[in-house]
PDB file of N, CA and C in Angstrom:
ATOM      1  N   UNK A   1      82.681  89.467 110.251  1.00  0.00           N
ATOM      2  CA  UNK A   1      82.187  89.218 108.927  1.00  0.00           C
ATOM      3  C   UNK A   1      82.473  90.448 108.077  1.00  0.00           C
ATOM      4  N   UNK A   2      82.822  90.220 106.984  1.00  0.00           N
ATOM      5  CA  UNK A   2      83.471  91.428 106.370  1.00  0.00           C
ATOM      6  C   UNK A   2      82.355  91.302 105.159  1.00  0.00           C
ATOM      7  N   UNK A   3      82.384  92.988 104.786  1.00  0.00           N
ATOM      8  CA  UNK A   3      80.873  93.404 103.895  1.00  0.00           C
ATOM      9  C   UNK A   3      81.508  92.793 102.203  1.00  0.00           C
ATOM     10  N   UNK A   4      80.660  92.115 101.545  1.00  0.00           N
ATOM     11  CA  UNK A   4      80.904  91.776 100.207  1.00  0.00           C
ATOM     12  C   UNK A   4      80.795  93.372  99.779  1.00  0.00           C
ATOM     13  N   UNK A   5      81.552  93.180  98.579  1.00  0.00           N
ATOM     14  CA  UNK A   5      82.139  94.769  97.904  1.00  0.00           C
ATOM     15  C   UNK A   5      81.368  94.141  96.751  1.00  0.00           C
ATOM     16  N   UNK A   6      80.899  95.247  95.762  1.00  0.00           N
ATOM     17  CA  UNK A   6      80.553  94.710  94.534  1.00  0.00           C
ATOM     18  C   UNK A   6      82.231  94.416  93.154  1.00  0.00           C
ATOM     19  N   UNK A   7      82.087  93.587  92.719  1.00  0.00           N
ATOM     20  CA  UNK A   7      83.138  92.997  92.101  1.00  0.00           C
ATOM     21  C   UNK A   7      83.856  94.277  91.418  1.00  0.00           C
ATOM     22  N   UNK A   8      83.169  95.270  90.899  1.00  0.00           N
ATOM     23  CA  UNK A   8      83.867  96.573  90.580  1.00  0.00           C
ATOM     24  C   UNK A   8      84.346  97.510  91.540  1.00  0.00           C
ATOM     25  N   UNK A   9      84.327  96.857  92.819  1.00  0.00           N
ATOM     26  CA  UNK A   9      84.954  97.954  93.567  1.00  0.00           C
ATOM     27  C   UNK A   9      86.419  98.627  93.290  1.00  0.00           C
ATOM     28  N   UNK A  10      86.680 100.050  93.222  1.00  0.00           N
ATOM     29  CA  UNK A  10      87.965 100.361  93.250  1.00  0.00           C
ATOM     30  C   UNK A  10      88.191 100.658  94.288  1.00  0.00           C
ATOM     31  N   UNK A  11      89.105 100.578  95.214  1.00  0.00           N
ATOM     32  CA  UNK A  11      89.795 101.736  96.183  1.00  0.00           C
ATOM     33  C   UNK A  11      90.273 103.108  95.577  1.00  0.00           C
ATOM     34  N   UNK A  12      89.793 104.131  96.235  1.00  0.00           N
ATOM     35  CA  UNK A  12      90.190 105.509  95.474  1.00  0.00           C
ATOM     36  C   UNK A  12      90.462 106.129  96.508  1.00  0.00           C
ATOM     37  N   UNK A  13      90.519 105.437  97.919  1.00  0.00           N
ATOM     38  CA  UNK A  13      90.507 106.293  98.962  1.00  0.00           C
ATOM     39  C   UNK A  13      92.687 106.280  99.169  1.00  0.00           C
ATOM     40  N   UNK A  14      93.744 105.477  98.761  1.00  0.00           N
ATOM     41  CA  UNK A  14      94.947 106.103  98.618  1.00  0.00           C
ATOM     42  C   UNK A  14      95.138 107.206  97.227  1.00  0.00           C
ATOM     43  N   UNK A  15      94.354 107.254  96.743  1.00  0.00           N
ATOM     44  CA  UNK A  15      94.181 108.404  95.159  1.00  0.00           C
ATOM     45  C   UNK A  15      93.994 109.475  95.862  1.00  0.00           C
ATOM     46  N   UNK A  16      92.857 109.313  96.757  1.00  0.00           N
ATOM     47  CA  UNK A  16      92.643 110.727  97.659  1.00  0.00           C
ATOM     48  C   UNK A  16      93.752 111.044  98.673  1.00  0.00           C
ATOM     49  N   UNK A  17      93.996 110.056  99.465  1.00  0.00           N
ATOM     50  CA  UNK A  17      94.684 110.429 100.448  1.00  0.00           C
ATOM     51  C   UNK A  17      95.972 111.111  99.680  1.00  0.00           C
ATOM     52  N   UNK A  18      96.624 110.615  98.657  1.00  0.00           N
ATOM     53  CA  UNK A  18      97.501 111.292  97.888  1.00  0.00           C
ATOM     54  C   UNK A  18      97.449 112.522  97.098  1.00  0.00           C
ATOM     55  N   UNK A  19      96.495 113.108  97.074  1.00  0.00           N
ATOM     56  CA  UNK A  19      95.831 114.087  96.519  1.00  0.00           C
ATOM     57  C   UNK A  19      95.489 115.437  97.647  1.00  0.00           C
ATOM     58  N   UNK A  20      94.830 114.452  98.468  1.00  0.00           N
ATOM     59  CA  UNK A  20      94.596 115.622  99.247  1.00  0.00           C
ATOM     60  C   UNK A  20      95.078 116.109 101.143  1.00  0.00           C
ATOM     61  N   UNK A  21      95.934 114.829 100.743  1.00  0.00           N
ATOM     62  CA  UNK A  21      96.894 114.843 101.967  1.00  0.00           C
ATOM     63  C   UNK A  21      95.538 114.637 103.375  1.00  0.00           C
ATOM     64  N   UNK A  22      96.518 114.162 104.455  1.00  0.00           N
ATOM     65  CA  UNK A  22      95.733 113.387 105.768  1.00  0.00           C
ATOM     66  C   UNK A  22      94.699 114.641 106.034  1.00  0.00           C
ATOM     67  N   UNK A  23      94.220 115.541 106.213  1.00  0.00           N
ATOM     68  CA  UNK A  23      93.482 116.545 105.904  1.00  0.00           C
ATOM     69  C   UNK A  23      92.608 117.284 105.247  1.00  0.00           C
ATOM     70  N   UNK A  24      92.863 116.283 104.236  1.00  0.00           N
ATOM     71  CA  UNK A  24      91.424 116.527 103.168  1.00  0.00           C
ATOM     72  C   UNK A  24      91.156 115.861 102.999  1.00  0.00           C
ATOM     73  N   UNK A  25      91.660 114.087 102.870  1.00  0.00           N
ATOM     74  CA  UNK A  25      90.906 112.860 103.029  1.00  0.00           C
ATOM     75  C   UNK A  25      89.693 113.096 104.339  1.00  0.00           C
ATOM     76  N   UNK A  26      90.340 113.637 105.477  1.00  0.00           N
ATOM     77  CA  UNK A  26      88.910 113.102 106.642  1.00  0.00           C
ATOM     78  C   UNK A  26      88.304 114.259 105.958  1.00  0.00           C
ATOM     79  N   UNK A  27      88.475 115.670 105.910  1.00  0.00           N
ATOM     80  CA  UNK A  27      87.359 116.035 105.352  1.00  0.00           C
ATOM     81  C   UNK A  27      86.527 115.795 104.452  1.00  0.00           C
ATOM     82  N   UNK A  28      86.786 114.938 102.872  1.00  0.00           N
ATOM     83  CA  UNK A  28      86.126 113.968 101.974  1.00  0.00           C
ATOM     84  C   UNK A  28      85.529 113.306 102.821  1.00  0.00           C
ATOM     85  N   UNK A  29      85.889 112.713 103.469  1.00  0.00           N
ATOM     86  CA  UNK A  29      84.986 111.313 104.423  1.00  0.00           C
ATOM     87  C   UNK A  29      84.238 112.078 104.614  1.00  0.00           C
ATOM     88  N   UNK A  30      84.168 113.146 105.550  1.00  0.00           N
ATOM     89  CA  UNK A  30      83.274 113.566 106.658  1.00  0.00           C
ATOM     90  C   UNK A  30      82.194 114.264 105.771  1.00  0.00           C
ATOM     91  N   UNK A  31      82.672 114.554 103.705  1.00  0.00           N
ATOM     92  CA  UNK A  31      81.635 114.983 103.006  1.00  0.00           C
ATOM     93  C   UNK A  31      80.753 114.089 103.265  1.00  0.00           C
ATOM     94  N   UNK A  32      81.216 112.667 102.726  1.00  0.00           N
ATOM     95  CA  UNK A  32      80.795 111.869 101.861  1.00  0.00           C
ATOM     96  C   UNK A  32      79.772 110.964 103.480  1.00  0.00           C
ATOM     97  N   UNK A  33      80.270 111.283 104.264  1.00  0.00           N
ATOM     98  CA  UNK A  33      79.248 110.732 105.919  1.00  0.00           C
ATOM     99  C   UNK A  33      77.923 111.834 105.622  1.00  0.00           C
ATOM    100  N   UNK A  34      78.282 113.042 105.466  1.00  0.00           N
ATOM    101  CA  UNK A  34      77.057 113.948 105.188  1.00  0.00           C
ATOM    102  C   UNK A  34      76.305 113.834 104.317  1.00  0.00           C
ATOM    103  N   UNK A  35      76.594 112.850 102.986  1.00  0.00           N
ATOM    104  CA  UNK A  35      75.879 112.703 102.141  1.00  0.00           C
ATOM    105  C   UNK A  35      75.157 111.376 102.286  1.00  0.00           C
ATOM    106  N   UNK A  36      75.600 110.548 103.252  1.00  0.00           N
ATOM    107  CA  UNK A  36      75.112 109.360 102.996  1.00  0.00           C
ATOM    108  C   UNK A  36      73.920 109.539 104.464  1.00  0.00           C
ATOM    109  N   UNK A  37      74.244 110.393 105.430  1.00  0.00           N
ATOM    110  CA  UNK A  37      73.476 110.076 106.993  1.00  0.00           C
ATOM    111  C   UNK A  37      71.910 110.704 106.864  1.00  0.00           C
ATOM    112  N   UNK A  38      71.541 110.098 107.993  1.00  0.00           N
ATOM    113  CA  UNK A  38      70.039 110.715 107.776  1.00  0.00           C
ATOM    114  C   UNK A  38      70.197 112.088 108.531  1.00  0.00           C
ATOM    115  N   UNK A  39      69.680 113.016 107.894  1.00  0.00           N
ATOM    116  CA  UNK A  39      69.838 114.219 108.439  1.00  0.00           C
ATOM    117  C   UNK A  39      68.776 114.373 109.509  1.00  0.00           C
ATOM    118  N   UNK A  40      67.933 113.827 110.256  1.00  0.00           N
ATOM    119  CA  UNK A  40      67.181 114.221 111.389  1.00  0.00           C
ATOM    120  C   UNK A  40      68.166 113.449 112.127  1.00  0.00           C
ATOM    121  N   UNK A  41      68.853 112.383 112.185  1.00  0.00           N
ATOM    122  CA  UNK A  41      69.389 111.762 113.091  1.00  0.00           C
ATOM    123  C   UNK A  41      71.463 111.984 113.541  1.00  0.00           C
ATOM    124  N   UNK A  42      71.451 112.780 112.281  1.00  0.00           N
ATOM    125  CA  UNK A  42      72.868 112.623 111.809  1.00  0.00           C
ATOM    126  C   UNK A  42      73.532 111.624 112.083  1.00  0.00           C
ATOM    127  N   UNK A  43      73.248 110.305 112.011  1.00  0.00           N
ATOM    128  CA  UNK A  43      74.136 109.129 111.455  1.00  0.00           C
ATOM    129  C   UNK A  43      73.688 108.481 110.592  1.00  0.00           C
ATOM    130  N   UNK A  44      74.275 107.474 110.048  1.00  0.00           N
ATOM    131  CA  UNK A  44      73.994 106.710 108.528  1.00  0.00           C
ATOM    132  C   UNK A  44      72.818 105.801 109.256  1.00  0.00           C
ATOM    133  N   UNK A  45      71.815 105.674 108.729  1.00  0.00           N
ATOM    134  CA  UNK A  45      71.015 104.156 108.933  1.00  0.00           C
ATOM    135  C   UNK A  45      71.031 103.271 108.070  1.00  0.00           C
ATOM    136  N   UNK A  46      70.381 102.233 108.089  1.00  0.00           N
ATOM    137  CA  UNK A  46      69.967 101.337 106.915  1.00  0.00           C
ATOM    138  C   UNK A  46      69.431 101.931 105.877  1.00  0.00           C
ATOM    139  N   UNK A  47      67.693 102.984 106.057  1.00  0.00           N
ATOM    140  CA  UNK A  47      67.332 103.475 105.728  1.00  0.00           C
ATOM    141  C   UNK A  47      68.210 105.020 105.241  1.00  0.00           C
ATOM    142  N   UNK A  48      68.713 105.182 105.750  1.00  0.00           N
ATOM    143  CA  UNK A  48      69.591 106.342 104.939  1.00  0.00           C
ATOM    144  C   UNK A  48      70.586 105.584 103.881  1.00  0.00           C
ATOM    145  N   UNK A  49      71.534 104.603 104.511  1.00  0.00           N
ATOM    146  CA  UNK A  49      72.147 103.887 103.474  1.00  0.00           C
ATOM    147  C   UNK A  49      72.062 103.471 102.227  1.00  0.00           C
ATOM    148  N   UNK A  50      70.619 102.754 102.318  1.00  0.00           N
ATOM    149  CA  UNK A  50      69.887 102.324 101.153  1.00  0.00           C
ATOM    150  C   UNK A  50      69.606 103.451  99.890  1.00  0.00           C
ATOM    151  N   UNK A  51      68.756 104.541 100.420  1.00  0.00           N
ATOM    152  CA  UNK A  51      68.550 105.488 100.006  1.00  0.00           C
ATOM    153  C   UNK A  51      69.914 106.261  99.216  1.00  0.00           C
ATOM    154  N   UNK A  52      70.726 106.006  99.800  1.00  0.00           N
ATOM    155  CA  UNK A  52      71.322 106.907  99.064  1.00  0.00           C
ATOM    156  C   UNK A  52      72.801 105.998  98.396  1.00  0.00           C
ATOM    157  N   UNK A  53      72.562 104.656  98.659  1.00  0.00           N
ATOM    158  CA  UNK A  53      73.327 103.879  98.120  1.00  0.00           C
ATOM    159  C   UNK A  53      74.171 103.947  96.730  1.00  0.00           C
ATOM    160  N   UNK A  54      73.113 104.684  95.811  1.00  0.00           N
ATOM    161  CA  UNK A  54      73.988 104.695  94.549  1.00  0.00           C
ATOM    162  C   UNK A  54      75.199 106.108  94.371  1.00  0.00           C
ATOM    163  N   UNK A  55      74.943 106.823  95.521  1.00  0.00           N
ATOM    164  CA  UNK A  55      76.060 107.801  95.426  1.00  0.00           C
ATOM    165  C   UNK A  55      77.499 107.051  95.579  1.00  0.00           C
ATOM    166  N   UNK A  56      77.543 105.784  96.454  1.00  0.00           N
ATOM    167  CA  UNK A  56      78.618 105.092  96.394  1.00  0.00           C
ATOM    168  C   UNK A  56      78.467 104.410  95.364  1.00  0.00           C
ATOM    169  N   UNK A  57      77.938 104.433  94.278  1.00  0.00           N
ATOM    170  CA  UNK A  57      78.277 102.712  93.315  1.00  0.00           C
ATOM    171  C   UNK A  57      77.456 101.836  94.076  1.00  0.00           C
ATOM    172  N   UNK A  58      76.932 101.843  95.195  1.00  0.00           N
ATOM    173  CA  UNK A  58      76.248 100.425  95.618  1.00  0.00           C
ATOM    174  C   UNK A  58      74.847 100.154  95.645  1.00  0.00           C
ATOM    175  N   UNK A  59      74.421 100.902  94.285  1.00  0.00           N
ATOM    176  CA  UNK A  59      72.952 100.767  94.407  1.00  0.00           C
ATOM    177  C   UNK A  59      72.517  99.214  93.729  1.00  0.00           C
ATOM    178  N   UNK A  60      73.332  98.196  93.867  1.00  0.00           N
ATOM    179  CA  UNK A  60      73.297  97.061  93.188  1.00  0.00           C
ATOM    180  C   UNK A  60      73.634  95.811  94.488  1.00  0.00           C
ATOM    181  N   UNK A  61      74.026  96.471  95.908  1.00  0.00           N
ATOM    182  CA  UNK A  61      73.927  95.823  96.752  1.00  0.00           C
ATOM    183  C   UNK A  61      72.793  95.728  97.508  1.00  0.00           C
ATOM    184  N   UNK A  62      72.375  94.113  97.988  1.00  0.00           N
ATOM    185  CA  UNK A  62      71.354  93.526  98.516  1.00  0.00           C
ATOM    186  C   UNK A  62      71.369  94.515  99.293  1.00  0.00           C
ATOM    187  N   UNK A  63      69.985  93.946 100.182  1.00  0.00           N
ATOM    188  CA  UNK A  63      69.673  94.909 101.800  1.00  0.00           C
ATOM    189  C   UNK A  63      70.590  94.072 102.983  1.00  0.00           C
ATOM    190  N   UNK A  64      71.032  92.302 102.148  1.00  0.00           N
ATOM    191  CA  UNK A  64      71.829  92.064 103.909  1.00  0.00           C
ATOM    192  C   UNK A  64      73.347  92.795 103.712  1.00  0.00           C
ATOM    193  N   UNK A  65      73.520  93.198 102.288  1.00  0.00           N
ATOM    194  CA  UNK A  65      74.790  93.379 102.545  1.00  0.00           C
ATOM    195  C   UNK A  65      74.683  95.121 102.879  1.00  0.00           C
ATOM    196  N   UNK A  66      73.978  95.502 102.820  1.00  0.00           N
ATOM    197  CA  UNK A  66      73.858  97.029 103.107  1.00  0.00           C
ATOM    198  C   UNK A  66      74.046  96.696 104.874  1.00  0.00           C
ATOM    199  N   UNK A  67      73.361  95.753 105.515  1.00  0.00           N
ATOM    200  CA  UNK A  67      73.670  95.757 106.584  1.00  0.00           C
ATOM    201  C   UNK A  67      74.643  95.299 107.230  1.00  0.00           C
ATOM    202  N   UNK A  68      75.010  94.280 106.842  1.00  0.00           N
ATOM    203  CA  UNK A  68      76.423  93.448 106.520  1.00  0.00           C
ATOM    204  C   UNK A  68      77.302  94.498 106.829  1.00  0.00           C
ATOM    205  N   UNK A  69      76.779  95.644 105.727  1.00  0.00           N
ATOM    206  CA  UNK A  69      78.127  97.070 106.053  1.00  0.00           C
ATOM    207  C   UNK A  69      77.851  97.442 107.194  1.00  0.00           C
ATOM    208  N   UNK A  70      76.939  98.041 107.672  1.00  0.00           N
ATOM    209  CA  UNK A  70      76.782  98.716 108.485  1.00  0.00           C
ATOM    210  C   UNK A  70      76.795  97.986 109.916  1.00  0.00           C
ATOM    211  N   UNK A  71      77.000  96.604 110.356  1.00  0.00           N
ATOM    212  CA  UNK A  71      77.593  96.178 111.041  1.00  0.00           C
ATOM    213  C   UNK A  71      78.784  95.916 111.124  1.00  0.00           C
ATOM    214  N   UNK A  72      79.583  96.053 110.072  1.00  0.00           N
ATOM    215  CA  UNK A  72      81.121  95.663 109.860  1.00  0.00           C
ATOM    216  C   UNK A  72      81.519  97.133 110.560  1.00  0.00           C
ATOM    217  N   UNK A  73      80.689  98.115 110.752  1.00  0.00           N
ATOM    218  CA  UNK A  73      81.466  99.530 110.873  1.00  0.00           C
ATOM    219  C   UNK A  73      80.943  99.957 112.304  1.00  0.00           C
ATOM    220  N   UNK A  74      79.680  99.386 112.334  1.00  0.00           N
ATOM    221  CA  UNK A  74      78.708  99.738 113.529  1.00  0.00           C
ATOM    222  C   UNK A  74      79.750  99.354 114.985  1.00  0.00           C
ATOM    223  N   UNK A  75      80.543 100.491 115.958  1.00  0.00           N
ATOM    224  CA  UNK A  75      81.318 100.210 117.214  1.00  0.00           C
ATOM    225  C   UNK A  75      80.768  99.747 118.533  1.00  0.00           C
ATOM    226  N   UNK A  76      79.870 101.093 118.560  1.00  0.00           N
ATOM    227  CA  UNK A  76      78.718 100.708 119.739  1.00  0.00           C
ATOM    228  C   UNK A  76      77.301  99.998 119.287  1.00  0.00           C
ATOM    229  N   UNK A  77      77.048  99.422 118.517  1.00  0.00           N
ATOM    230  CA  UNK A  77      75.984  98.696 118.619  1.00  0.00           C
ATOM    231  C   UNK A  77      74.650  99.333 118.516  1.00  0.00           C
ATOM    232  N   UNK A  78      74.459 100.335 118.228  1.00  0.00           N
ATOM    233  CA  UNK A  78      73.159 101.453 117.606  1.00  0.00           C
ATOM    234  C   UNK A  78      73.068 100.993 116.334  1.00  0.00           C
ATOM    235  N   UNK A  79      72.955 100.265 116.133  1.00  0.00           N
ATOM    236  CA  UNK A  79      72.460  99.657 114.274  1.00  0.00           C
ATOM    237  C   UNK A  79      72.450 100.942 113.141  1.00  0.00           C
ATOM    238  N   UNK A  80      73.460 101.761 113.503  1.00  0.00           N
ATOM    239  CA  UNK A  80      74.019 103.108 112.696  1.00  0.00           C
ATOM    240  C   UNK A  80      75.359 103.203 113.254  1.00  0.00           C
ATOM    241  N   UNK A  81      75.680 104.532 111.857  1.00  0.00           N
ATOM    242  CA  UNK A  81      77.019 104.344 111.988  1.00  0.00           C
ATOM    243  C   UNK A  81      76.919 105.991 112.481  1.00  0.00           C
ATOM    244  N   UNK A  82      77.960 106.810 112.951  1.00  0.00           N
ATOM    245  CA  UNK A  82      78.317 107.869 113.507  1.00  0.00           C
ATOM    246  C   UNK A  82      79.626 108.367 112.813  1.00  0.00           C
ATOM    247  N   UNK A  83      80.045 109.524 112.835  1.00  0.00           N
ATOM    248  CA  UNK A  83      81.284 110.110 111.888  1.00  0.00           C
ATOM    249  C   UNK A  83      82.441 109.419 112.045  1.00  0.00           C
ATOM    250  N   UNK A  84      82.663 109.019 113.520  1.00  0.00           N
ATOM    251  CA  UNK A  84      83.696 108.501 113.345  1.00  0.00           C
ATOM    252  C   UNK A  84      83.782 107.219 113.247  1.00  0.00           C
ATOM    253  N   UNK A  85      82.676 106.054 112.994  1.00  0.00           N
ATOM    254  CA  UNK A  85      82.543 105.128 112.521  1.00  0.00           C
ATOM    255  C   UNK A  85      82.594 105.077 111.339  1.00  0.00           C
ATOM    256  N   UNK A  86      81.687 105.618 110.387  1.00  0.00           N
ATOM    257  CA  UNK A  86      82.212 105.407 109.085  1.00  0.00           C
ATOM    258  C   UNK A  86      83.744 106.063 108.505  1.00  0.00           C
ATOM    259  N   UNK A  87      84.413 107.092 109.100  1.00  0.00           N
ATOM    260  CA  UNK A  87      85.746 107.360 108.842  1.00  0.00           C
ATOM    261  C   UNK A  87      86.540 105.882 109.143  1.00  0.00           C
ATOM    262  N   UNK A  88      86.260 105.385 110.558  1.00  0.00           N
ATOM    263  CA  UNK A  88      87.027 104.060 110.413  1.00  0.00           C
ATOM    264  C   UNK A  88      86.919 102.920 109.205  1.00  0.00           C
ATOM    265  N   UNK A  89      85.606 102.721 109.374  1.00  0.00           N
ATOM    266  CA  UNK A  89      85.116 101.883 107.922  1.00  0.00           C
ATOM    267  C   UNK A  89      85.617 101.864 106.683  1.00  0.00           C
ATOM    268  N   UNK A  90      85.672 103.143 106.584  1.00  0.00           N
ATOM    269  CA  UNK A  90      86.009 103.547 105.291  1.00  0.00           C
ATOM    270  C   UNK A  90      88.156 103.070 105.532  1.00  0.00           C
ATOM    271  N   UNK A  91      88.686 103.415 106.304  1.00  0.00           N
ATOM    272  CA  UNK A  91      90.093 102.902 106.410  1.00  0.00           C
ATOM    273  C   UNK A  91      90.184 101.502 106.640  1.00  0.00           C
ATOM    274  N   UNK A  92      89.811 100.537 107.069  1.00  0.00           N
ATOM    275  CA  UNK A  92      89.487  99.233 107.385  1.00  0.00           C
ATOM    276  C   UNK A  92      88.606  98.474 105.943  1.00  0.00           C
ATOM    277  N   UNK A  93      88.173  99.004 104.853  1.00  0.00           N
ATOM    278  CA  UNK A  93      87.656  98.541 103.779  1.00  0.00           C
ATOM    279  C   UNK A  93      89.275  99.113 102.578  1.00  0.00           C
ATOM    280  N   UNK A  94      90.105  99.812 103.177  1.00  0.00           N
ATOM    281  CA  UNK A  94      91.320  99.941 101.807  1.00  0.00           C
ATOM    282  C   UNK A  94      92.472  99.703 102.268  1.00  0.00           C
ATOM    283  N   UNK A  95      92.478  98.391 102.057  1.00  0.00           N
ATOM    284  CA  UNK A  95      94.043  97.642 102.266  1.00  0.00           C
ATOM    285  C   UNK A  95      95.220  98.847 102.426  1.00  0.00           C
ATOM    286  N   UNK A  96      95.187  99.484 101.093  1.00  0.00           N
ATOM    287  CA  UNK A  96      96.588 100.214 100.901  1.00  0.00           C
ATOM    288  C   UNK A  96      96.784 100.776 101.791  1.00  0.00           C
ATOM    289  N   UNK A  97      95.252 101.733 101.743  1.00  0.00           N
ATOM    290  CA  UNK A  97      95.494 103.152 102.715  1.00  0.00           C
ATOM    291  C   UNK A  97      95.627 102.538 104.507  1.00  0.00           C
ATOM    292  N   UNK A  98      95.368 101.118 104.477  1.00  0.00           N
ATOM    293  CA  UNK A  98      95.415 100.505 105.745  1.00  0.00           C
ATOM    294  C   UNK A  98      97.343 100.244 106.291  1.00  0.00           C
ATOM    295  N   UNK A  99      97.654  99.508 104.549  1.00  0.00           N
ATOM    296  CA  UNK A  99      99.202  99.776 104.841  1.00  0.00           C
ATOM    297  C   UNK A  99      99.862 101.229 104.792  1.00  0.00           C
ATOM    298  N   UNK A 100      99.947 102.057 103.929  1.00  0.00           N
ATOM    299  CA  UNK A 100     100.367 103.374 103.995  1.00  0.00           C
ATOM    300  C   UNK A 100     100.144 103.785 105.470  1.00  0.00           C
ATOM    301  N   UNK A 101      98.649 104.346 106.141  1.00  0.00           N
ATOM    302  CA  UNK A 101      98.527 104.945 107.448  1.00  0.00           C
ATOM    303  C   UNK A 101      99.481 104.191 108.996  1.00  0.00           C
ATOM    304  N   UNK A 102      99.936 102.770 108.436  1.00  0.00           N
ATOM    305  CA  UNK A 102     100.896 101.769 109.601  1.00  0.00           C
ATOM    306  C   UNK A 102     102.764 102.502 108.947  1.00  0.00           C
ATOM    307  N   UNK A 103     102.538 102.397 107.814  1.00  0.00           N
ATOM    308  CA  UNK A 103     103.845 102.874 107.718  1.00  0.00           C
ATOM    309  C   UNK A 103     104.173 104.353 107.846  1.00  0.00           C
ATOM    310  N   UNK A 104     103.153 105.053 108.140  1.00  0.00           N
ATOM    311  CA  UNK A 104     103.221 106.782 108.180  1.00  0.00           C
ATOM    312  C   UNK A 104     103.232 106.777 110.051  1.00  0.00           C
ATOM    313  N   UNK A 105     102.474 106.342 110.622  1.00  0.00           N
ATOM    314  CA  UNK A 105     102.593 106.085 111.758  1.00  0.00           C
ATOM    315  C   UNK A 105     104.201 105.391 112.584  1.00  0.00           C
ATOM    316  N   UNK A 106     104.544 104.505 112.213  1.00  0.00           N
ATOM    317  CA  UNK A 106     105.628 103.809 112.334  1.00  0.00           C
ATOM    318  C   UNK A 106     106.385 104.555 112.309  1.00  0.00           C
ATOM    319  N   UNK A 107     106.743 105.542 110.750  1.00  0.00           N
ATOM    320  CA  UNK A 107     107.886 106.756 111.098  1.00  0.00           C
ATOM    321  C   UNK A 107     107.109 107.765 111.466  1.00  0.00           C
ATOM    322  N   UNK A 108     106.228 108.172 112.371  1.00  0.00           N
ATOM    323  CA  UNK A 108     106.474 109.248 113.421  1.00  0.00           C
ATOM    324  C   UNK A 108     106.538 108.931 114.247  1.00  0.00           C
ATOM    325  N   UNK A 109     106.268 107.375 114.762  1.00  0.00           N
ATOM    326  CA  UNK A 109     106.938 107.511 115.981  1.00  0.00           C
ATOM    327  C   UNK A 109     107.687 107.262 115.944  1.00  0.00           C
ATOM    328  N   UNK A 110     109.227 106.340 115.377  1.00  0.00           N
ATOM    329  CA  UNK A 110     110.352 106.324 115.310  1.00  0.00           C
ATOM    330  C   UNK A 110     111.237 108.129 115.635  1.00  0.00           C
ATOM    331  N   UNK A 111     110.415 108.614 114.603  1.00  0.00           N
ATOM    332  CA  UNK A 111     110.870 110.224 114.790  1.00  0.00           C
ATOM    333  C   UNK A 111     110.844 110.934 116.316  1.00  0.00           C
ATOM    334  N   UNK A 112     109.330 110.241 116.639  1.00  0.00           N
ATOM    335  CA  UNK A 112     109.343 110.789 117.725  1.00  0.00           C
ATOM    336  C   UNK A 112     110.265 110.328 119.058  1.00  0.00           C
ATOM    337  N   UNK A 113     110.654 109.285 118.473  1.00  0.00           N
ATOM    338  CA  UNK A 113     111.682 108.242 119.578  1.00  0.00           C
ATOM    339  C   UNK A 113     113.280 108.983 119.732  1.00  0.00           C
ATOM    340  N   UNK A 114     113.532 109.163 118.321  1.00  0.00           N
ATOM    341  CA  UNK A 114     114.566 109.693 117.584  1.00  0.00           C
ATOM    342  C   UNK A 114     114.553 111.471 118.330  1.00  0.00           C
ATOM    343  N   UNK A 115     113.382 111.734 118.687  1.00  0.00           N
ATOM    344  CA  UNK A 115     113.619 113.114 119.368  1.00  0.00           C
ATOM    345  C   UNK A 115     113.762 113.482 120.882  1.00  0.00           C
ATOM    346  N   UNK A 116     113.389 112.308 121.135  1.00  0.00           N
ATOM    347  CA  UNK A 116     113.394 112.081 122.839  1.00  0.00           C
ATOM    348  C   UNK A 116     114.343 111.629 123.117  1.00  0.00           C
ATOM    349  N   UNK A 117     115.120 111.085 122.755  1.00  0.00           N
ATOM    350  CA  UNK A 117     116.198 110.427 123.337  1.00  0.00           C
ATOM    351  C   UNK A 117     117.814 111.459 122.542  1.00  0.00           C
TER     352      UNK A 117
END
């Protein structure tokens, strides 16, 4: 089940990745995980989510879709998300940066094929 976006959603995450190259995008993420997680627990909850929902724009999303998210991202099943869950989330919610990271991948390993042989 994939999380309803609010109708103004932009993707800004290929703006970043273009900006700040594969290296400062995860570090953005890994801000923007610090801003959203509960800090006694360090992962995102519902209750952290909610709370801090409008730093994303989503202070206008319901509570199922707050969870909605957080199961679309949730790997192991702790009804929270963890750093490297929401880094995935966050790539799996932007088409582009979903195509760009297959075609950046694709030629290194071609490259890397191209060097082995």
């Amino acid at each position: 089940m994939a999380p309803s976006n609010p109708s103004n959603f932009e993707d800004l995450l290929p703006i970043m990745a273009h900006k700040f190259g594969g290296d400062g995008l995860i570090g953005e993420l890994c801000n923007g995980f610090r801003l959203l997680m509960d800090v006694d627990k360090e992962l995102i909850t519902f209750d952290s989510l909610k709370h801090n929902a409008a730093v994303l724009g989503l202070q206008d999303m319901t509570d199922d879709d707050l969870m909605n998210m957080l199961r679309e991202g949730d790997l192991d099943g702790d009804d929270a998300l963890n750093q490297m869950e929401f880094c995935v989330l966050m790539f799996r919610l932007s088409p582009d940066l979903m195509e760009q990271s297959q075609f950046l991948l694709e030629e290194a390993l071609q490259q890397d094929l191209k060097d082995f042989y």
